[in-house]
N, C-alpha and C. Protein backbone atom coordinates (compact mmCIF):
# COMPACT_ATOMS: atom_id res chain seq x y z
N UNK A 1 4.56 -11.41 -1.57
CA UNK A 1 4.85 -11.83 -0.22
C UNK A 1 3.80 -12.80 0.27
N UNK A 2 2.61 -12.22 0.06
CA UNK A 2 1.63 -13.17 0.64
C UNK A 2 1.57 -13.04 2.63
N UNK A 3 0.52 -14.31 3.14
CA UNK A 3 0.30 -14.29 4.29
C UNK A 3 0.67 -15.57 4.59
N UNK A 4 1.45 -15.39 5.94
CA UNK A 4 2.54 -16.60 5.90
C UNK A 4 2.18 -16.74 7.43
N UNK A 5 2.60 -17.62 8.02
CA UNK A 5 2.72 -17.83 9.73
C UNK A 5 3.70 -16.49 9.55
N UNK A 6 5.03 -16.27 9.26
CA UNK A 6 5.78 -15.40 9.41
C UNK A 6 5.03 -14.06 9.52
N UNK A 7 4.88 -13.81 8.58
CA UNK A 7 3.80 -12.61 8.32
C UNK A 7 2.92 -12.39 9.93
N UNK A 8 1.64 -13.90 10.18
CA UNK A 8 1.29 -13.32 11.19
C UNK A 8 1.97 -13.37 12.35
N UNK A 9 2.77 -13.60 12.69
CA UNK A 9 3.60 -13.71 13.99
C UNK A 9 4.71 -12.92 14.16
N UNK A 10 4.93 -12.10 12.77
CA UNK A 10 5.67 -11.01 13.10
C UNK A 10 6.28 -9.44 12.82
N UNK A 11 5.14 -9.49 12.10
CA UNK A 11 4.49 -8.14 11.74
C UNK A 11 3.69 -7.44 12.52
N UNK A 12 3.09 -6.09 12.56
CA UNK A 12 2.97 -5.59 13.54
C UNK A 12 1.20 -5.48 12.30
N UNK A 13 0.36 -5.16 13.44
CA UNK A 13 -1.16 -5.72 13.09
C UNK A 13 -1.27 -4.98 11.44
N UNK A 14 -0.63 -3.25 11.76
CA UNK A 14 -1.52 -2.83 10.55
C UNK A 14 -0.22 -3.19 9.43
N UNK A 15 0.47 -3.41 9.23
CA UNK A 15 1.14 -4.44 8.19
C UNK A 15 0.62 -5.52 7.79
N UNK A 16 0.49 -5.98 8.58
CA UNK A 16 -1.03 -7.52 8.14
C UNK A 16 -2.03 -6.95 7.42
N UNK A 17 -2.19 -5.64 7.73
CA UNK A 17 -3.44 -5.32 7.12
C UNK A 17 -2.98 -5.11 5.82
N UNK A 18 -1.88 -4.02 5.44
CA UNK A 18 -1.48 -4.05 4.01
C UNK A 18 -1.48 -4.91 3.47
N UNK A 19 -0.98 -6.05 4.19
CA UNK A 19 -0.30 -7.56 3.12
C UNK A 19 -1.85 -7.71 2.86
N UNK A 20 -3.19 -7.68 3.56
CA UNK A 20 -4.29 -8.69 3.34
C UNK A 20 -4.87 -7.68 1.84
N UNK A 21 -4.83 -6.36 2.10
CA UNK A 21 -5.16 -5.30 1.14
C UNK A 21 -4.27 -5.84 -0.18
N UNK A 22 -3.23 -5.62 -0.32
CA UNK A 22 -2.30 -5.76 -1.46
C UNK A 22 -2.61 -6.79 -2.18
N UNK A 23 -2.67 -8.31 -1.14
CA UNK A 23 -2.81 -9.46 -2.15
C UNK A 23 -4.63 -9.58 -2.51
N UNK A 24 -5.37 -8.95 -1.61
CA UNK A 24 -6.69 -8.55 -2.06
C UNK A 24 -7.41 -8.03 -2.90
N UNK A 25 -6.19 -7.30 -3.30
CA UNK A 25 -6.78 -6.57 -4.73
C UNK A 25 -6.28 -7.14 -6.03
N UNK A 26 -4.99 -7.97 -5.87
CA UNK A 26 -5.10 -8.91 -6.83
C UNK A 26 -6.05 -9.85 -7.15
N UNK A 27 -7.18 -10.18 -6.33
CA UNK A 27 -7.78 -11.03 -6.74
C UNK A 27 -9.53 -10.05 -7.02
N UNK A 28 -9.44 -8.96 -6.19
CA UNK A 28 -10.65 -8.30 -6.48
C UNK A 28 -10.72 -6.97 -7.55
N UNK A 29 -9.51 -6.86 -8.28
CA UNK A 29 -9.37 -5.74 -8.52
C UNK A 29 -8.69 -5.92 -10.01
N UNK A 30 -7.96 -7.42 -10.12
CA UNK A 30 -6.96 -7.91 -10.92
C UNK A 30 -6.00 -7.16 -11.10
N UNK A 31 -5.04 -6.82 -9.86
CA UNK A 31 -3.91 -5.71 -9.75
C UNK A 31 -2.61 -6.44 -9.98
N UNK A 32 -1.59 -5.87 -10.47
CA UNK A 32 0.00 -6.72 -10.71
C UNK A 32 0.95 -5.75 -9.79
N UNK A 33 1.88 -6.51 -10.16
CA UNK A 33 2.83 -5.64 -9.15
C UNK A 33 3.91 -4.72 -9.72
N UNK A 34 3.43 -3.48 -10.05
CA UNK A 34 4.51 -2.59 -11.06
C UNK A 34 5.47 -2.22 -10.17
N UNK A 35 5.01 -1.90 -9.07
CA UNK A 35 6.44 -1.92 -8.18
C UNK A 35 5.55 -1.76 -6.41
N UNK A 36 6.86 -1.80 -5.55
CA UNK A 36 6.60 -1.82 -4.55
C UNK A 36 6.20 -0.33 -3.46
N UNK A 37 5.34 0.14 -2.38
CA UNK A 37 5.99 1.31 -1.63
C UNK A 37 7.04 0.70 -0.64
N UNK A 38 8.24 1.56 -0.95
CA UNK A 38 9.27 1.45 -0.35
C UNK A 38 9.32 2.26 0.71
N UNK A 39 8.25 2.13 1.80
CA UNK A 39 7.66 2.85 3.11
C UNK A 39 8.49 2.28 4.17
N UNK A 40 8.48 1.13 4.30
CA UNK A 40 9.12 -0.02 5.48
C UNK A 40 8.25 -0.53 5.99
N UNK A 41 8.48 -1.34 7.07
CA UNK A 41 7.68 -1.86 7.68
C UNK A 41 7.65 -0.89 9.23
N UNK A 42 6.63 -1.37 10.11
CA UNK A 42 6.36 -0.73 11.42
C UNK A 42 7.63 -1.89 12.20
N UNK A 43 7.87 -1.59 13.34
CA UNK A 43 7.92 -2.05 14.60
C UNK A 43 7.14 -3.07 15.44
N UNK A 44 7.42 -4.39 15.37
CA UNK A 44 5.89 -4.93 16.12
C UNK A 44 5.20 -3.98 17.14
N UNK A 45 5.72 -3.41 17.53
CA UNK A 45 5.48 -2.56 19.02
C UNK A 45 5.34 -1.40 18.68
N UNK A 46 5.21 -0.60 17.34
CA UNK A 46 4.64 0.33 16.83
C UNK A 46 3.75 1.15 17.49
N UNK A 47 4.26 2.41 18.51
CA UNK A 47 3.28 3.34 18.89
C UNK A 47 2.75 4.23 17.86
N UNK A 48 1.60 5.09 18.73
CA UNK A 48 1.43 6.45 17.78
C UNK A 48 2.05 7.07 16.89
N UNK A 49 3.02 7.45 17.31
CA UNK A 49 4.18 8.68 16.42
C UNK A 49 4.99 7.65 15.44
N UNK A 50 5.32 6.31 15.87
CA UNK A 50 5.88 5.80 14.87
C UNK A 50 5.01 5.39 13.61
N UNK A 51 3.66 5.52 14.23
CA UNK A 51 2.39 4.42 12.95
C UNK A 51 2.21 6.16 12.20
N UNK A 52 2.09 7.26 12.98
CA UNK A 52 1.97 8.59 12.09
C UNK A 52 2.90 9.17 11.17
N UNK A 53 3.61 8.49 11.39
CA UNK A 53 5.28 8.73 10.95
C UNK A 53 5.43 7.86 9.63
N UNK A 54 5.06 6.28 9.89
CA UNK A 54 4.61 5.59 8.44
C UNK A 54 3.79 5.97 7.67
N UNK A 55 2.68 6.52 8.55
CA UNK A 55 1.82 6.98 7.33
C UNK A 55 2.23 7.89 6.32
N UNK A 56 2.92 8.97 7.34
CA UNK A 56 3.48 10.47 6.35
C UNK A 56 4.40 9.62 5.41
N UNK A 57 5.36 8.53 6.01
CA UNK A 57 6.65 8.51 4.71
C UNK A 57 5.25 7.70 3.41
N UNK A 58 4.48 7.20 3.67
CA UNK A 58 3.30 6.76 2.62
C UNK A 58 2.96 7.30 1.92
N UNK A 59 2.18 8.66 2.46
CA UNK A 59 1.67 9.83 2.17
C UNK A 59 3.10 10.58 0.87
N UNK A 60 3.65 10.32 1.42
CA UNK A 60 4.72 10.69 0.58
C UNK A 60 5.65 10.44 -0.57
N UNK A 61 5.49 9.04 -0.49
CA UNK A 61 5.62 8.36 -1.23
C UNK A 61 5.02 8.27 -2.67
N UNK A 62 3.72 8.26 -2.24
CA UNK A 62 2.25 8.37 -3.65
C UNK A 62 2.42 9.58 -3.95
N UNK A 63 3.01 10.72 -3.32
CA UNK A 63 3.16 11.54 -3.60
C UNK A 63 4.37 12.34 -4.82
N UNK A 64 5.11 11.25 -4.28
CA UNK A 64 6.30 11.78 -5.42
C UNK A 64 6.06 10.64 -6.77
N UNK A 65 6.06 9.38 -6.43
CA UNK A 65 5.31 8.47 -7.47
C UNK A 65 4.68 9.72 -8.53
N UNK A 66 3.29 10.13 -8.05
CA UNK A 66 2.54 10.50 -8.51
C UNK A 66 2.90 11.75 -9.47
N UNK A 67 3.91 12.69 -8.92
CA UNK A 67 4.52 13.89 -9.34
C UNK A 67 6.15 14.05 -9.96
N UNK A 68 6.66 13.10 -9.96
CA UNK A 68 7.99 13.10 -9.83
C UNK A 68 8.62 11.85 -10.98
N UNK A 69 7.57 10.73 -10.62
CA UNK A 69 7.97 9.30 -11.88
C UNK A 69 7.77 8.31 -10.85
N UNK A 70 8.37 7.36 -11.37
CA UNK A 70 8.66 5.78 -11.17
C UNK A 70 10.32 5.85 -10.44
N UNK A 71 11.31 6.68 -10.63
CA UNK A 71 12.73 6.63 -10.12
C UNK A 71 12.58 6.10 -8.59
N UNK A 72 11.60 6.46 -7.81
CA UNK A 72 12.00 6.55 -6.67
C UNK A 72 11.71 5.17 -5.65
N UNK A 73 11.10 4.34 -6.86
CA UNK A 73 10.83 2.54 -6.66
C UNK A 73 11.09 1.78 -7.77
N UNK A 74 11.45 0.49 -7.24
CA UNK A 74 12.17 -0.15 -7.95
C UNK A 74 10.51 -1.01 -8.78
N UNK A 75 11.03 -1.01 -10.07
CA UNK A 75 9.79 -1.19 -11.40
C UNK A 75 9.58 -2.66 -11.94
N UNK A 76 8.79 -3.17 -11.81
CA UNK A 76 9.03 -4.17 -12.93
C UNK A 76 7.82 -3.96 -14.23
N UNK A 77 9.23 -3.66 -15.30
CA UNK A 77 8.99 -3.44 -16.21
C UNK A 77 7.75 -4.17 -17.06
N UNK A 78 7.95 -4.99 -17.20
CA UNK A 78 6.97 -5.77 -17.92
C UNK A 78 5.41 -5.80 -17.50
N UNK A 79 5.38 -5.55 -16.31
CA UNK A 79 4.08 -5.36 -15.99
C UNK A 79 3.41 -3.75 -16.18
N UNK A 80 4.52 -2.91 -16.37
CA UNK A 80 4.68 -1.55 -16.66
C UNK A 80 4.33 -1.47 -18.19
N UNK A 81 4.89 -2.18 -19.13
CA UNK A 81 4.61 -1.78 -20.44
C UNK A 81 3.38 -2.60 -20.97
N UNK A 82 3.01 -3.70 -19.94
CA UNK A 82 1.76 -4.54 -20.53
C UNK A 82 0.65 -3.30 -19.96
N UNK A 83 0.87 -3.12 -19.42
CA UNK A 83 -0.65 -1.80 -18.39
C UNK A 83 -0.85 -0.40 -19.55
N UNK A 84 0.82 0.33 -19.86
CA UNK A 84 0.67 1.47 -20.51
C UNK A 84 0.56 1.32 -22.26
N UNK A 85 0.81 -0.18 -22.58
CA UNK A 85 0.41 -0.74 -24.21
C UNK A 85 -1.49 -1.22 -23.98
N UNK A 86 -2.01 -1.13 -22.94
CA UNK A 86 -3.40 -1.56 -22.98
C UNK A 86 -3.93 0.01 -22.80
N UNK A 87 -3.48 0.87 -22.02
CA UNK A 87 -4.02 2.64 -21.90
C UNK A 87 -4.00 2.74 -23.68
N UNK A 88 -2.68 2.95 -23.80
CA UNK A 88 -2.35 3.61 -25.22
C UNK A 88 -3.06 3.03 -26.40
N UNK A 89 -3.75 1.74 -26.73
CA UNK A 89 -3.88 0.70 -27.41
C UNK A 89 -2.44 0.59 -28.35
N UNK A 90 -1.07 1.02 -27.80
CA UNK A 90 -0.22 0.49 -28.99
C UNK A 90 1.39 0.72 -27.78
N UNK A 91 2.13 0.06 -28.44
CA UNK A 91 3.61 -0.33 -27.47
C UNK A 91 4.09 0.88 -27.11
N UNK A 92 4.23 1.25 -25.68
CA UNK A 92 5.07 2.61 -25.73
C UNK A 92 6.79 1.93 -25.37
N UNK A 93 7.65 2.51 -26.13
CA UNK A 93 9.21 2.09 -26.32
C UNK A 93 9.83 2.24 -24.91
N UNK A 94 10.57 1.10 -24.21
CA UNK A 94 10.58 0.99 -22.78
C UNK A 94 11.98 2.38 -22.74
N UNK A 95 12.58 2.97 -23.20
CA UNK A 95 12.99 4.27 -22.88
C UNK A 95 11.76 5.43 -22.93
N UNK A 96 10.80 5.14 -23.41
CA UNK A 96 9.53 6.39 -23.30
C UNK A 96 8.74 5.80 -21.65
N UNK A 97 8.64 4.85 -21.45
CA UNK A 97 7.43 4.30 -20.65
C UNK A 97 7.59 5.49 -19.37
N UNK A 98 8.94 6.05 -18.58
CA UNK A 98 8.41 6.54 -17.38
C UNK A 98 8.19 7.96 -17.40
N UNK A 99 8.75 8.85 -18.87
CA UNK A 99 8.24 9.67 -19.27
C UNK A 99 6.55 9.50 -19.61
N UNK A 100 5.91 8.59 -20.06
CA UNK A 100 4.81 8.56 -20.63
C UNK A 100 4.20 7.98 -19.38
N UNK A 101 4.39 7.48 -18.05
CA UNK A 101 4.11 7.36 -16.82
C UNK A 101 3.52 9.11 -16.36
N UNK A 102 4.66 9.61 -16.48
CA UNK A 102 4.50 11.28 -15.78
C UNK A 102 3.92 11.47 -16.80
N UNK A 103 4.02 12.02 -17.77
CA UNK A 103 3.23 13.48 -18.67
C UNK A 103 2.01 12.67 -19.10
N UNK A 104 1.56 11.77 -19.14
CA UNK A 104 -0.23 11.22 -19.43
C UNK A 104 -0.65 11.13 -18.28
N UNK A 105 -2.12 11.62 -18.22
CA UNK A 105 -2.52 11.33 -16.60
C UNK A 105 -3.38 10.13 -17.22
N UNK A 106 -4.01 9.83 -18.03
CA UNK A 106 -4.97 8.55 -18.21
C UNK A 106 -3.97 7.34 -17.74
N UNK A 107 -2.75 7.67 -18.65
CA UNK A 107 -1.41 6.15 -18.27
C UNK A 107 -1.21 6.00 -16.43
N UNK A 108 -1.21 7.82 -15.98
CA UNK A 108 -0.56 7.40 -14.71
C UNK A 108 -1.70 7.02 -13.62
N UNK A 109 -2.63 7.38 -14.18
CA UNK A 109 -3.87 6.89 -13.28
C UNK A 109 -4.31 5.17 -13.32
N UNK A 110 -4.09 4.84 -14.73
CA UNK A 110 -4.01 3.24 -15.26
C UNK A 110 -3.21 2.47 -14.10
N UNK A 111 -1.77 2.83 -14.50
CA UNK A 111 -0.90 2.17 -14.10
C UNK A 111 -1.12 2.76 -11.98
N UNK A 112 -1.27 3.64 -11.50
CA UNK A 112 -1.83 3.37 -10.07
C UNK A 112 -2.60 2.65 -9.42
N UNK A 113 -3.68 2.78 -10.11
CA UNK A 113 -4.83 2.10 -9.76
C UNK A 113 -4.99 0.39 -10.31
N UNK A 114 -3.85 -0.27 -11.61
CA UNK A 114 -3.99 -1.63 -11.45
C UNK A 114 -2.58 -1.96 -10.50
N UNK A 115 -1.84 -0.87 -9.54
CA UNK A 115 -0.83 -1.90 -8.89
C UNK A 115 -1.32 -1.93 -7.59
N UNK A 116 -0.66 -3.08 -7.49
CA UNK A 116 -1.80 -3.66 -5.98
C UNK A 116 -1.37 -2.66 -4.74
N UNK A 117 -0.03 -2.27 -5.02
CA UNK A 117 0.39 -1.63 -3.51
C UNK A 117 -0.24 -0.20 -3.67
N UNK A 118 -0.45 0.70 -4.66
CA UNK A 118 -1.67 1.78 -4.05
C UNK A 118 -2.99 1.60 -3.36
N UNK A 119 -3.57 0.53 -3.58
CA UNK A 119 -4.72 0.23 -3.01
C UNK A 119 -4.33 -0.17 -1.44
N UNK A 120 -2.80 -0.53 -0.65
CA UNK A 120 -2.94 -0.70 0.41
C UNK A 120 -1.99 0.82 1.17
N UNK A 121 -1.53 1.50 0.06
CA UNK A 121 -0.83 2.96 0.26
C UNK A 121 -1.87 3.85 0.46
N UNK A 122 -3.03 3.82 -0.23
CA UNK A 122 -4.20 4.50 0.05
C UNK A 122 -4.22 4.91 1.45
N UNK A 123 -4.87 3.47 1.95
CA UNK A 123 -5.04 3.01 3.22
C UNK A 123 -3.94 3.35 4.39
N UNK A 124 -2.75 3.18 3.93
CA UNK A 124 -1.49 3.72 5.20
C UNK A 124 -1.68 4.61 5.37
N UNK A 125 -1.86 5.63 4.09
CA UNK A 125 -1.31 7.28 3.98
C UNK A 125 -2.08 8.27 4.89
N UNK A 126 -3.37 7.37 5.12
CA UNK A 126 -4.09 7.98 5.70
C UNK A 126 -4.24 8.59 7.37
N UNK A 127 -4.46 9.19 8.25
CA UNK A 127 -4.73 9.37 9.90
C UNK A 127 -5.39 8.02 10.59
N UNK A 128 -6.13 7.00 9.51
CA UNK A 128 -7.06 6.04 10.57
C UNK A 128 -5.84 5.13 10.85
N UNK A 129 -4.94 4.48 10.35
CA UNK A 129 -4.26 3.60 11.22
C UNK A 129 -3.51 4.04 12.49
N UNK A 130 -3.50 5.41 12.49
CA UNK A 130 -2.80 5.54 14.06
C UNK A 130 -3.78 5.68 15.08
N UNK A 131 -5.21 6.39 14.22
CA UNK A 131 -6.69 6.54 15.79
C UNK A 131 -6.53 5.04 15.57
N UNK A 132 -7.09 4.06 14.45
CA UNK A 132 -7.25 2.57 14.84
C UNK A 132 -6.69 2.02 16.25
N UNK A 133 -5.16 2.18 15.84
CA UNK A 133 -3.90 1.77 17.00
C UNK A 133 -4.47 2.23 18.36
N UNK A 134 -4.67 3.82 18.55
CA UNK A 134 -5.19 4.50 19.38
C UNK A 134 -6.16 4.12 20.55
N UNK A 135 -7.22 4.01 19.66
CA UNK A 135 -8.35 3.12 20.09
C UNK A 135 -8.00 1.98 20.65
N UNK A 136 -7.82 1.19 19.99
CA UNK A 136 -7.18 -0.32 20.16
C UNK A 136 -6.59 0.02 21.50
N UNK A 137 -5.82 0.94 21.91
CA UNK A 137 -5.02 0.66 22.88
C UNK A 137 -5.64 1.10 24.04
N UNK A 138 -6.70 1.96 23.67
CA UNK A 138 -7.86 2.62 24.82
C UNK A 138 -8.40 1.10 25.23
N UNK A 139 -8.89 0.14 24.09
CA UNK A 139 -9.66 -0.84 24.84
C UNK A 139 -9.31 -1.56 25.54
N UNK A 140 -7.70 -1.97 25.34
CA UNK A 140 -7.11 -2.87 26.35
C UNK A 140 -6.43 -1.79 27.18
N UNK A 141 -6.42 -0.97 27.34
CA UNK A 141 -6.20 -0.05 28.89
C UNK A 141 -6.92 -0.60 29.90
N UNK A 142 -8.36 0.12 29.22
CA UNK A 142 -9.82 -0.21 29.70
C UNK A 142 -10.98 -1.26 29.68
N UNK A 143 -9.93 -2.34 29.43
CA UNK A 143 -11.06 -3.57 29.40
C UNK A 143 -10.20 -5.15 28.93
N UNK A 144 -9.75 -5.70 29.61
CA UNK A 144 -8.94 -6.83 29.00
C UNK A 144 -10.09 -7.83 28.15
N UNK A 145 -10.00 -7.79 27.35
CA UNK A 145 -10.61 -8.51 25.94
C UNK A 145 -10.94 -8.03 25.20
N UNK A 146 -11.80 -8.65 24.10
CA UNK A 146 -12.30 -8.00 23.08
C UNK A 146 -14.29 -8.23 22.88
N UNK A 147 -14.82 -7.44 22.55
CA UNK A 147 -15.89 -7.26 23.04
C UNK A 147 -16.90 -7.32 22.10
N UNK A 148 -17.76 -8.55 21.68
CA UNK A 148 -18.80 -8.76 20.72
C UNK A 148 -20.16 -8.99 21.56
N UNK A 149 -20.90 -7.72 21.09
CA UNK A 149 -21.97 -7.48 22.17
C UNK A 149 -21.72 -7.91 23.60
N UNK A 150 -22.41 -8.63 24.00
CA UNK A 150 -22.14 -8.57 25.65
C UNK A 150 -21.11 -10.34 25.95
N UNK A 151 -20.46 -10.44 25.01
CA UNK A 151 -19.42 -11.34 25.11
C UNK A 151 -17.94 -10.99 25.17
N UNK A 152 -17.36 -11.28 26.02
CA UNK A 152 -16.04 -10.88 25.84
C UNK A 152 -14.77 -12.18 25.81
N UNK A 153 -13.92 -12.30 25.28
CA UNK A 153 -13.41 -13.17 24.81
C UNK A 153 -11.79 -12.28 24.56
């Protein structure tokens, strides 16, 4: 996807943040894209309960990934069998690969940790993007701008 005018003008902040995470770790992390979280996106206008609510379907997500296979997102293969032929040092047969996804934890830990979207699923799954939001919304309650030491802007 990348970061587009689109992107910033109409996504809701902590989606920007995934996109900056995701394509970030391709370049800091050398991550590919074995597949996507199929979480959704927020609401530009994304309150509390809806940003806690993304997080859980996140949270949940890595969760069945993690326990369950690859079925429940859509795969691209090839980046799947180049990741679990570099774990294994030898070809695993693309009818073995999402069995050998689940029952190896070295493969399923491989293949998590080089796709770019766990490194920004991490980050969703977690409670800080809704205090973030939270906060955020305490400061412009309580203070129209934004506040770098005794500058506000």
């Amino acid at each position: 996807m990348g970061i587009s005018v689109d992107v910033l003008e109409n996504y809701h902040p902590l989606d920007i943040a995934r996109v900056l995470i995701h394509e970030s770790s391709h370049a800091a992390e050398d991550t590919v894209d074995v597949f996507y979280n199929v979480s959704g996106r927020l609401s530009k206008s994304a309150g509390e309960d809806e940003i806690s609510d993304w997080s859980r379907k996140n949270r949940r997500t890595l969760y069945t990934i993690s326990t369950q296979g690859l079925d429940a997102v859509a795969v691209n293969e090839g980046h799947l069998s180049k990741i679990l032929a570099e774990v294994n040092e030898r070809t695993i047969a693309p009818d073995q690969q999402r069995d050998e996804f689940l029952n190896n934890i070295f493969s399923r830990t491989k293949v998590l940790l080089r796709n770019a979207d766990t490194y920004a699923a991490f980050v969703s799954s977690t409670k800080l993007p809704a205090r973030f939001m939270s906060k955020m919304n305490r400061k412009t309650e309580s203070s129209p701008g934004f506040h770098v030491g005794k500058e506000v802007f």
